[in-house]
N, C-alpha and C. Protein backbone atom coordinates (compact mmCIF):
# COMPACT_ATOMS: atom_id res chain seq x y z
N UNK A 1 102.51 128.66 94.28
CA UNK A 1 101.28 128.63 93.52
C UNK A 1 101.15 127.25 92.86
N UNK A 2 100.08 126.52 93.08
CA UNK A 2 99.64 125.79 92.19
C UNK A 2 99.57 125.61 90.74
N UNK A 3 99.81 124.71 90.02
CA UNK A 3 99.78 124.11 88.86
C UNK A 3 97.80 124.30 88.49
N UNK A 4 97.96 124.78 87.23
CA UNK A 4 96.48 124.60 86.61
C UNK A 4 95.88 123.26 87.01
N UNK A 5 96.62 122.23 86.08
CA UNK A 5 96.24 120.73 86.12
C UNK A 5 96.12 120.15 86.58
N UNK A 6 95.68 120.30 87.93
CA UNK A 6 95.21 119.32 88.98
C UNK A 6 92.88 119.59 89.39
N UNK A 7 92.69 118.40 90.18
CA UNK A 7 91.42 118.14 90.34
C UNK A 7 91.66 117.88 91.47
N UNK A 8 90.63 118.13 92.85
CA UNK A 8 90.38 117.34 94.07
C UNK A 8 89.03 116.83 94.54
N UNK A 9 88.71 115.54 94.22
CA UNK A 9 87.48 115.26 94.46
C UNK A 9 87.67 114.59 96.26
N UNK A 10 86.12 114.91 96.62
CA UNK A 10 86.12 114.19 97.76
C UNK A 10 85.05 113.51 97.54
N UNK A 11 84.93 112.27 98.08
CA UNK A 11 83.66 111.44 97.57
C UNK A 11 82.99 110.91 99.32
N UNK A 12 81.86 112.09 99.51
CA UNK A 12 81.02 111.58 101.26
C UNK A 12 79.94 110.97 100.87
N UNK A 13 79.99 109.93 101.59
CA UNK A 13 78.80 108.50 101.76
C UNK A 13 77.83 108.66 102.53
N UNK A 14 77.78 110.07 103.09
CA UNK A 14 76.56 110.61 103.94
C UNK A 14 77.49 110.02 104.98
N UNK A 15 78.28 110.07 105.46
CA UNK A 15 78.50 109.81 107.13
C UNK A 15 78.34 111.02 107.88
N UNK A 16 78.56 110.66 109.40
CA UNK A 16 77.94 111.81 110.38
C UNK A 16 79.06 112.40 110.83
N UNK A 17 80.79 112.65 110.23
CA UNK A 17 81.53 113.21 110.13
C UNK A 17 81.86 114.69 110.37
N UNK A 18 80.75 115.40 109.11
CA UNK A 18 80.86 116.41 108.74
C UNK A 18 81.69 117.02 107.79
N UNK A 19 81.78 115.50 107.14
CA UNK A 19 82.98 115.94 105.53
C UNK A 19 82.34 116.70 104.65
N UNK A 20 81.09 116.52 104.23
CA UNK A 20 80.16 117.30 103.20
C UNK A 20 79.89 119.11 103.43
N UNK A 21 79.75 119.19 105.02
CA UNK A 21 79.60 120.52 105.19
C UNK A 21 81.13 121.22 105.07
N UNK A 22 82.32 120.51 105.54
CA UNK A 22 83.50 120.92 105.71
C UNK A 22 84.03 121.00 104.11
N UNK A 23 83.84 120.08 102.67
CA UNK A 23 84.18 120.44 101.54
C UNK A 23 83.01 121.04 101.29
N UNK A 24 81.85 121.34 101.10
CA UNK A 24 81.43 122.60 100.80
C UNK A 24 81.88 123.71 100.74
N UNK A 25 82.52 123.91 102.49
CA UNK A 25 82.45 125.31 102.48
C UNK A 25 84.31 125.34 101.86
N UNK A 26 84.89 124.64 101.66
CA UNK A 26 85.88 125.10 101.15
C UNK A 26 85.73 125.05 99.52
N UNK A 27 85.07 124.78 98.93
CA UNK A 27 84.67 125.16 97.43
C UNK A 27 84.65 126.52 97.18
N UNK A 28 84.23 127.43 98.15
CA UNK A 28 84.02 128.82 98.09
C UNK A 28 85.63 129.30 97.86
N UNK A 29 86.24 128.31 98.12
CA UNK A 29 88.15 128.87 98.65
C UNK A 29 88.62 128.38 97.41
N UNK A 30 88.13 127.42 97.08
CA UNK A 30 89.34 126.17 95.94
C UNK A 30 88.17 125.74 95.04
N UNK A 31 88.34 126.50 93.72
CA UNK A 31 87.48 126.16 92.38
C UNK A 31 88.15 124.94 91.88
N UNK A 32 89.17 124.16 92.20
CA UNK A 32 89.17 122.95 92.13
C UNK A 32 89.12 121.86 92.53
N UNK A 33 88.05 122.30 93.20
CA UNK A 33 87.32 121.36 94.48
C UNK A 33 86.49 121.36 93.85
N UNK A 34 85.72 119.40 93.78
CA UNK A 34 84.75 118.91 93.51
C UNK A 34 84.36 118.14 94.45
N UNK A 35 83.18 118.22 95.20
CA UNK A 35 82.46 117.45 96.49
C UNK A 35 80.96 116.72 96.10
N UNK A 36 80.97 115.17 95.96
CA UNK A 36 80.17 114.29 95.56
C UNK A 36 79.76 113.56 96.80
N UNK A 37 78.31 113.91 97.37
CA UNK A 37 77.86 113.46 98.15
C UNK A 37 76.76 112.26 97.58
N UNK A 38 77.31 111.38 98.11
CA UNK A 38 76.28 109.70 98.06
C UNK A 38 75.39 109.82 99.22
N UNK A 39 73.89 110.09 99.29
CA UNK A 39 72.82 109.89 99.69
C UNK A 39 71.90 109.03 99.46
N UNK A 40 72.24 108.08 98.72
CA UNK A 40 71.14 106.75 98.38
C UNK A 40 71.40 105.39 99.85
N UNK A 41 70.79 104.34 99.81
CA UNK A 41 71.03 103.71 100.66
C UNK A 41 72.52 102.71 100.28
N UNK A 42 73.36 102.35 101.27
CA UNK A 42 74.48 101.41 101.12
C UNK A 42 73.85 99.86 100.45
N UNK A 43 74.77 99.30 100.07
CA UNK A 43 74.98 98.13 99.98
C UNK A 43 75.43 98.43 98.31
N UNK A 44 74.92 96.21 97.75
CA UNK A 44 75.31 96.18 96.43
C UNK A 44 74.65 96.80 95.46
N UNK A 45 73.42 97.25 95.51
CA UNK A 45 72.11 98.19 94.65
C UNK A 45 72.68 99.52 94.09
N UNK A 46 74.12 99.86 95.28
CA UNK A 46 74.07 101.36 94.91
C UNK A 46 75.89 101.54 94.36
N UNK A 47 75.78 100.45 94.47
CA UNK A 47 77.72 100.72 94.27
C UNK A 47 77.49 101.00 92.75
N UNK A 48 77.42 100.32 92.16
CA UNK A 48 77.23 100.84 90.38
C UNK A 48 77.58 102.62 90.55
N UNK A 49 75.80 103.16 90.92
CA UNK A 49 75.95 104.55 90.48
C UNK A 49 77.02 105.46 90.96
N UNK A 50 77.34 104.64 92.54
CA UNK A 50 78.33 105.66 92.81
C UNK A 50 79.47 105.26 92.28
N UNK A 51 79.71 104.78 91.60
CA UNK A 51 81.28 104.28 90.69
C UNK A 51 81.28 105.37 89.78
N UNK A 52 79.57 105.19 88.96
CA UNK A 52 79.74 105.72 87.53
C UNK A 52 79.63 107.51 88.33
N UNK A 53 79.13 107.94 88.92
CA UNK A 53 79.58 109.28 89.16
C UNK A 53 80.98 109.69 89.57
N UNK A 54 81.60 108.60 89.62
CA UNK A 54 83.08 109.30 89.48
C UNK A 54 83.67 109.13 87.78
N UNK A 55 82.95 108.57 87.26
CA UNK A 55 83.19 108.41 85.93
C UNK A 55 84.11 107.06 85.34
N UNK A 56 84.40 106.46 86.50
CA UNK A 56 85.40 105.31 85.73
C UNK A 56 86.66 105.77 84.62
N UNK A 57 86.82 107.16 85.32
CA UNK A 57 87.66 107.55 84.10
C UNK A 57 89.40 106.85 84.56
N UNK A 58 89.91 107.23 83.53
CA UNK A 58 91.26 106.54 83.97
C UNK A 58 92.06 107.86 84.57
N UNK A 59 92.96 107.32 85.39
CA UNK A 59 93.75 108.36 86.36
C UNK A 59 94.65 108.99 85.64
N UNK A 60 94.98 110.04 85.57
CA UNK A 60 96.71 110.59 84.47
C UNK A 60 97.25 111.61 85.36
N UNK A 61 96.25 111.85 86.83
CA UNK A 61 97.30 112.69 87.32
C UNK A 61 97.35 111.75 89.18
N UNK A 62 98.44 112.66 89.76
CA UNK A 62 98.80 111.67 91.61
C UNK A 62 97.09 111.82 92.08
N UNK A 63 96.89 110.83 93.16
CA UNK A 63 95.55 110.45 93.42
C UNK A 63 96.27 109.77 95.04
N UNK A 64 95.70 110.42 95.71
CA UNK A 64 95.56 109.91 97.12
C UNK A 64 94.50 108.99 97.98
N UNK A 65 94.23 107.85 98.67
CA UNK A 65 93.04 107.86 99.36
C UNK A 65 93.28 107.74 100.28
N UNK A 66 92.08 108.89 100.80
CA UNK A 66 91.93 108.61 102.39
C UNK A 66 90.50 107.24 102.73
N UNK A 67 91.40 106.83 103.65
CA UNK A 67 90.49 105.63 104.42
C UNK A 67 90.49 105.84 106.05
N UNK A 68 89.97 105.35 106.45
CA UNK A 68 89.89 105.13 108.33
C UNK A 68 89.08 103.90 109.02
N UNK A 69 89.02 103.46 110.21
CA UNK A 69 88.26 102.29 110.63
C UNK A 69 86.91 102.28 110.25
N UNK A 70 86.41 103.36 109.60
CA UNK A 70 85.05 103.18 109.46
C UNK A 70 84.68 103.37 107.84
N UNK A 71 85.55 102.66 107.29
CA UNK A 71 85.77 102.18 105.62
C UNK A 71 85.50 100.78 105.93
N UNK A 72 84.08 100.45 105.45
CA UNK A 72 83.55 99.19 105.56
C UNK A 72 83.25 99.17 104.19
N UNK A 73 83.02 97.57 103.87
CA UNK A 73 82.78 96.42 102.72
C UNK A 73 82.99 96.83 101.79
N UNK A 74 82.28 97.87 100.89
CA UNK A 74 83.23 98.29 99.38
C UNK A 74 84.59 99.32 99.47
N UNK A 75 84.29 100.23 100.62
CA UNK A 75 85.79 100.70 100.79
C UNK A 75 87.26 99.97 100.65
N UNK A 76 86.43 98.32 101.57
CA UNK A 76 87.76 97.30 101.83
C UNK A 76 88.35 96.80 100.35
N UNK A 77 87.51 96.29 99.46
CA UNK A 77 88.05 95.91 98.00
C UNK A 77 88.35 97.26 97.19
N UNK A 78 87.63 98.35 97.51
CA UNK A 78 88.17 99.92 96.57
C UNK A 78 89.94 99.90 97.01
N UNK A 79 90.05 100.24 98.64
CA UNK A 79 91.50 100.38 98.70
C UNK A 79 91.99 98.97 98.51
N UNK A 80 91.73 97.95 98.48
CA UNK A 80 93.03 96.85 98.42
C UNK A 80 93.31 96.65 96.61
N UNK A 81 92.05 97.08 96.02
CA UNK A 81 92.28 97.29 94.28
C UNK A 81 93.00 98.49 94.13
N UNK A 82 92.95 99.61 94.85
CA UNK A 82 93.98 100.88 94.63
C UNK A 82 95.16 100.80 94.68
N UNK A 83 95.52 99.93 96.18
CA UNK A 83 97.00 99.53 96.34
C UNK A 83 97.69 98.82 95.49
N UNK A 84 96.95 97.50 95.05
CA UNK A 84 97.17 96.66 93.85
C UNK A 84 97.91 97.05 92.92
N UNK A 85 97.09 98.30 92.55
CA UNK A 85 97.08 98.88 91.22
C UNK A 85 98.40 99.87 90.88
N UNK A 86 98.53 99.85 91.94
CA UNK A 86 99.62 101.07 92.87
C UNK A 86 99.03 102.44 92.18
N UNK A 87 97.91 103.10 92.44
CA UNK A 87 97.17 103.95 91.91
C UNK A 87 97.58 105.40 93.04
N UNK A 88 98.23 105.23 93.70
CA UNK A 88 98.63 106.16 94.86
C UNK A 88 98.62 105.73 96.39
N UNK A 89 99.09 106.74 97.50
CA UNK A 89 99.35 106.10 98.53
C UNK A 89 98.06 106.22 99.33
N UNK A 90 97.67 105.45 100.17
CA UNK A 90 96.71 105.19 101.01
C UNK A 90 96.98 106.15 102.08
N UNK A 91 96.13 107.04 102.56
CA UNK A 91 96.57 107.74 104.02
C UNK A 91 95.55 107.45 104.88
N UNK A 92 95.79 107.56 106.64
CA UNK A 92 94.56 107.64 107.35
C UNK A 92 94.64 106.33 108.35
N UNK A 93 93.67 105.32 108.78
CA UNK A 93 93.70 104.78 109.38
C UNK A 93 93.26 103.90 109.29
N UNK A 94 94.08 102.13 109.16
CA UNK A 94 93.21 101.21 108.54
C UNK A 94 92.09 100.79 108.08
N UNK A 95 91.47 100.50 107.43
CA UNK A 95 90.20 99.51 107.44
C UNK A 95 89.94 99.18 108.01
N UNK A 96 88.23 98.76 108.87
CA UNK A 96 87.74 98.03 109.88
C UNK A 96 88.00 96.54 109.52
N UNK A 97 87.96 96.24 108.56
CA UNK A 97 88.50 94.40 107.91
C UNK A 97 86.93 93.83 107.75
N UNK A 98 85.95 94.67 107.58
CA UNK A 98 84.88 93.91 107.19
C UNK A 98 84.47 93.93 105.95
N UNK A 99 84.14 92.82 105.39
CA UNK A 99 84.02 92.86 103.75
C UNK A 99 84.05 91.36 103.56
N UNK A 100 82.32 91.15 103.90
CA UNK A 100 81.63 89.59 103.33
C UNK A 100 80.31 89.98 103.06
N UNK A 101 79.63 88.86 102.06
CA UNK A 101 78.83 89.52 101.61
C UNK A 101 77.78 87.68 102.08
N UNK A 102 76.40 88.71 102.57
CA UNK A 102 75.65 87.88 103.45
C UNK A 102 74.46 87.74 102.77
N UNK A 103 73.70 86.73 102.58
CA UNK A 103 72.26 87.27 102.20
C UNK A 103 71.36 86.44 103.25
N UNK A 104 70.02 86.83 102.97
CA UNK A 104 69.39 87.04 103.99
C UNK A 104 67.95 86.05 103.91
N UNK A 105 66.85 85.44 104.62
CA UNK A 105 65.97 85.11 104.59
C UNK A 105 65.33 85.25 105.37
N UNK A 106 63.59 85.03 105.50
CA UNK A 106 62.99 85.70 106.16
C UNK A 106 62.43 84.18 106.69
N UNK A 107 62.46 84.05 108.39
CA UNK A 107 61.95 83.37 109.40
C UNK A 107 60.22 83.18 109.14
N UNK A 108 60.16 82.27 109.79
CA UNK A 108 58.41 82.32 109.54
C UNK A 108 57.88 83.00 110.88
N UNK A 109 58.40 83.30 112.01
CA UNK A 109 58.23 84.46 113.04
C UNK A 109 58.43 85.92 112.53
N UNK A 110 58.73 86.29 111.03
CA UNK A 110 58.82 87.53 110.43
C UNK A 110 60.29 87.97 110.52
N UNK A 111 60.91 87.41 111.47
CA UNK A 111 62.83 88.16 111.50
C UNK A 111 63.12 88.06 110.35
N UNK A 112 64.64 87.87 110.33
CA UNK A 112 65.43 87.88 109.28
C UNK A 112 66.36 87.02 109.38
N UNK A 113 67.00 85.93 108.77
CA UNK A 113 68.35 85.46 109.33
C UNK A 113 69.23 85.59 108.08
N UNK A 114 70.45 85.94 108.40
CA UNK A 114 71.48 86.56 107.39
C UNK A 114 72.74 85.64 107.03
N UNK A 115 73.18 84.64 106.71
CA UNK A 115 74.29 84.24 106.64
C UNK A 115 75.52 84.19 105.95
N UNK A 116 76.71 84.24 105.60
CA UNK A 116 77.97 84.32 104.62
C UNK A 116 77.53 83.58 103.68
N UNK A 117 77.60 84.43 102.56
CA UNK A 117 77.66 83.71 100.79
C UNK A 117 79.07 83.60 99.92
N UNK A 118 79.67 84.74 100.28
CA UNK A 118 80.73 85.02 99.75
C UNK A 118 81.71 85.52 100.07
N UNK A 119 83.15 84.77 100.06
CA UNK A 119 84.28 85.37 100.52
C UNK A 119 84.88 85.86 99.74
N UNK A 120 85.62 87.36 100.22
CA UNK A 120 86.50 88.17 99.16
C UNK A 120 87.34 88.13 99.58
N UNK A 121 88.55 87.98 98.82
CA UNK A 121 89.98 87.62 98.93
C UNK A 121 91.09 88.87 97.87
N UNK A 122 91.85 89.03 98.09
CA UNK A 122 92.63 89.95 97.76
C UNK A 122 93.02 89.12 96.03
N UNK A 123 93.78 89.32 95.40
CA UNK A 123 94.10 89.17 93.93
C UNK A 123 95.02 87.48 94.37
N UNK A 124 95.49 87.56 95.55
CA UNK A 124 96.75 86.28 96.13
C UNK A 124 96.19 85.48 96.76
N UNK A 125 94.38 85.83 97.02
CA UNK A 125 93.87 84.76 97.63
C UNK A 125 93.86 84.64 98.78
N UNK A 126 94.13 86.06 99.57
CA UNK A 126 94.24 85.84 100.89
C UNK A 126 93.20 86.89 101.17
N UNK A 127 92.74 86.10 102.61
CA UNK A 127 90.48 86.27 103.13
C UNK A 127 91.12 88.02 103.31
N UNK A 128 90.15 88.64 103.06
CA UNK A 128 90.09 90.09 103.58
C UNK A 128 89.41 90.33 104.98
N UNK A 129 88.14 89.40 105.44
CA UNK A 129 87.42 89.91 106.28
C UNK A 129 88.30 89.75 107.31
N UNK A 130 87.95 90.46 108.44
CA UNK A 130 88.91 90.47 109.59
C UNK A 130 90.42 90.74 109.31
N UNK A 131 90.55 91.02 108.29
CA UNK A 131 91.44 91.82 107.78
C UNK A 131 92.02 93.18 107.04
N UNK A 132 92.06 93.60 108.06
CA UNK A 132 92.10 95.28 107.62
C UNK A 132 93.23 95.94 106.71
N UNK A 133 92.79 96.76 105.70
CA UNK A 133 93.51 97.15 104.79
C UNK A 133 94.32 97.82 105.15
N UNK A 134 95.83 98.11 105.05
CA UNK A 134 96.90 98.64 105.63
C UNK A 134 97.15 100.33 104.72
N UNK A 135 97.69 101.20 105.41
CA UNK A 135 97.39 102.41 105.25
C UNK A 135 99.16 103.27 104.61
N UNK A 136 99.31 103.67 104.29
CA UNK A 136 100.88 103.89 103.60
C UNK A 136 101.28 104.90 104.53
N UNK A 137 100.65 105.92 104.95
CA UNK A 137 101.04 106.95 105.97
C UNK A 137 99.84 107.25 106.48
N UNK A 138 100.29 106.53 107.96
CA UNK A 138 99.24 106.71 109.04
C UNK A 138 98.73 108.26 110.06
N UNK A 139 97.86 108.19 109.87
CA UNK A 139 97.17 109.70 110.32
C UNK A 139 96.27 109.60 111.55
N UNK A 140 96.29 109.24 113.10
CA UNK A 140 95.23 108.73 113.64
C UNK A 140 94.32 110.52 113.83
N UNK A 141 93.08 110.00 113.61
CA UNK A 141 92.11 111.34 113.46
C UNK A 141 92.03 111.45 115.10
N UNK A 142 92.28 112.39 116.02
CA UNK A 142 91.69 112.91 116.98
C UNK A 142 90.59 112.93 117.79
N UNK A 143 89.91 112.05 118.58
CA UNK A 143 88.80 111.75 118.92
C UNK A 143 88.05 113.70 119.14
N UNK A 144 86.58 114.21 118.25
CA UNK A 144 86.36 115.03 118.37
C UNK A 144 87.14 115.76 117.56
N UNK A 145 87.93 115.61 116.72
CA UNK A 145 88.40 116.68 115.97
C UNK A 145 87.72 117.24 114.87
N UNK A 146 86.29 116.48 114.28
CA UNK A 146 85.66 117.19 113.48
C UNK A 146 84.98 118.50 113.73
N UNK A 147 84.74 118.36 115.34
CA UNK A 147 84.16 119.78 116.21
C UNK A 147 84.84 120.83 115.95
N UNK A 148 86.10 121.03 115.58
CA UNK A 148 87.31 122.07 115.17
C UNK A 148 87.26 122.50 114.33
N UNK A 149 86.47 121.59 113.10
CA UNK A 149 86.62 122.13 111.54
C UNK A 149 88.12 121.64 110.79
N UNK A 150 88.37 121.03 111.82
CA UNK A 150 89.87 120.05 110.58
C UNK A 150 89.74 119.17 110.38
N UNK A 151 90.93 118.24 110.08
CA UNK A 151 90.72 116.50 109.11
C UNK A 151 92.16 116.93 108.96
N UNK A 152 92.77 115.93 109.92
CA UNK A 152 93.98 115.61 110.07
C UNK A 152 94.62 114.95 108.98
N UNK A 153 93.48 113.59 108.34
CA UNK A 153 93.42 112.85 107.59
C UNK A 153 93.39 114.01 106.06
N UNK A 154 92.82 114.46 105.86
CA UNK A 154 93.17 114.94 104.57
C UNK A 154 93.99 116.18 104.92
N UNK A 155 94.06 116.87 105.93
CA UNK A 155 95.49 117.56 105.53
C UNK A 155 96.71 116.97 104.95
N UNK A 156 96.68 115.79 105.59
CA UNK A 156 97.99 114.70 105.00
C UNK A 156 98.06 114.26 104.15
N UNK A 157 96.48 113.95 103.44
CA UNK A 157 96.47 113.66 101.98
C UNK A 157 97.11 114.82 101.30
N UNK A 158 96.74 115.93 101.50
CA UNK A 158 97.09 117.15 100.68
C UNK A 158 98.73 117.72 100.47
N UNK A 159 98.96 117.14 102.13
CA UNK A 159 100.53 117.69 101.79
C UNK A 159 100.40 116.32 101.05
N UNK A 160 100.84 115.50 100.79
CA UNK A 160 101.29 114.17 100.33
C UNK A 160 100.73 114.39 98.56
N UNK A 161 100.14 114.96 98.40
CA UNK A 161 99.65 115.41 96.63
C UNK A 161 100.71 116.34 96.31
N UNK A 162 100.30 117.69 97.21
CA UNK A 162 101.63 118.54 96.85
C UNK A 162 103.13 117.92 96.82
N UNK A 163 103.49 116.98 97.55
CA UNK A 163 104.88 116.57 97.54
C UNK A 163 105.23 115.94 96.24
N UNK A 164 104.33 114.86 95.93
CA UNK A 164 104.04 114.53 94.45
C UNK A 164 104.05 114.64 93.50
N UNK A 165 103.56 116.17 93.39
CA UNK A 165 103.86 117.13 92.51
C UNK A 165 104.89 118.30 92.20
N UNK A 166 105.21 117.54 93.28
CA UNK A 166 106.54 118.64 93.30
C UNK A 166 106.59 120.41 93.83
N UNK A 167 105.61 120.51 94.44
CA UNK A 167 105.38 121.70 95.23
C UNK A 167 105.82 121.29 96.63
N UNK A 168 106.34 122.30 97.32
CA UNK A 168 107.12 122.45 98.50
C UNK A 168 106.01 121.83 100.03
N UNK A 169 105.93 121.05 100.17
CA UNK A 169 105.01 120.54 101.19
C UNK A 169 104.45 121.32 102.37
N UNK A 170 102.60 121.39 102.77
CA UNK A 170 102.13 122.64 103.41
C UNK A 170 102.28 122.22 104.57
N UNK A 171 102.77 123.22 105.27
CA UNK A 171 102.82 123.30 106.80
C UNK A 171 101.26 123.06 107.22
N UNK A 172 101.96 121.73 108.16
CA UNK A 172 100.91 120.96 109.17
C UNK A 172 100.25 122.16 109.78
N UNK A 173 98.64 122.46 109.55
CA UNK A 173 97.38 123.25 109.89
C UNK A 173 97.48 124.27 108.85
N UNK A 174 98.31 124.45 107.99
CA UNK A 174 97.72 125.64 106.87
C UNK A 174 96.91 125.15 106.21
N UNK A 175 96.07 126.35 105.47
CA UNK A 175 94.74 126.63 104.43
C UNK A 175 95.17 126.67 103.40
């Protein structure tokens, strides 16, 4: 049995996954499940609110993140500031390594042309882009495995919380 004092948030960016329908329906199972779906558009306009809906609070209990190749530009500085921080272990599957920030002008034919403004670099000064954030225990997700209704990737987060905590670690595919 579980400890009272724990929280599990999952935080979906609207991807076409099926993380939002899949923590939904396990809320019905686990009242300490909290599922925060981001539906506004990406970029720098929206990172603020989705920060402050996690509250900026400070961490006091184990905290896992899951990442995978399709953790682009603020994912890349979220996990390389997590690791930093040593805020918990990273699970899942690197970072795509993209994370520059471009701005844009408008052609007098109406296009757009976009070019590099700014390079982000880790705390040591070393370029991030094309450099993918490294993962503490690797999980490769299953091509099609969301069709199943699992997440290889956060089962592993989960045993890896329970171990943490000192509960007996869940057998790979239990509920």
């Amino acid at each position: 049995m579980l400890a009272d004092d724990y929280e599990l948030i999952v935080v979906d960016d609207d991807s076409s996954d099926r993380t939002w329908e899949l923590a939904e329906e396990l809320t019905a199972t686990y009242s300490k499940l909290r599922v925060i779906r981001r539906q506004t558009e990406r970029g720098l306009s929206t990172a603020v609110p989705a920060r402050s809906m996690l509250g900026q609070r400070a961490l006091e209990r184990p905290t896992v993140l899951v990442v995978n190749q399709h953790s682009l530009s603020d994912a890349e500085d979220f996990t390389e500031g997590y690791r930093a921080l040593k805020l918990g272990k990273v699970v899942g599957e690197p970072t795509a390594g993209w994370i520059i920030y471009t701005s844009g002008t408008r052609l007098i034919d109406g296009s757009i042309l976009r070019l590099p403004m700014i390079r982000v670099t880790t705390a040591s000064g070393a370029n991030m882009e094309r450099n993918p954030r490294p993962v503490d225990i690797r999980v490769d997700a299953p091509l099609g495995e969301w069709y199943t209704g699992t997440d290889s990737q956060l089962d592993a987060a989960a045993r890896e919380l329970l171990r943490e905590v000192g509960h007996a670690p869940m057998p790979s595919g239990a509920q």
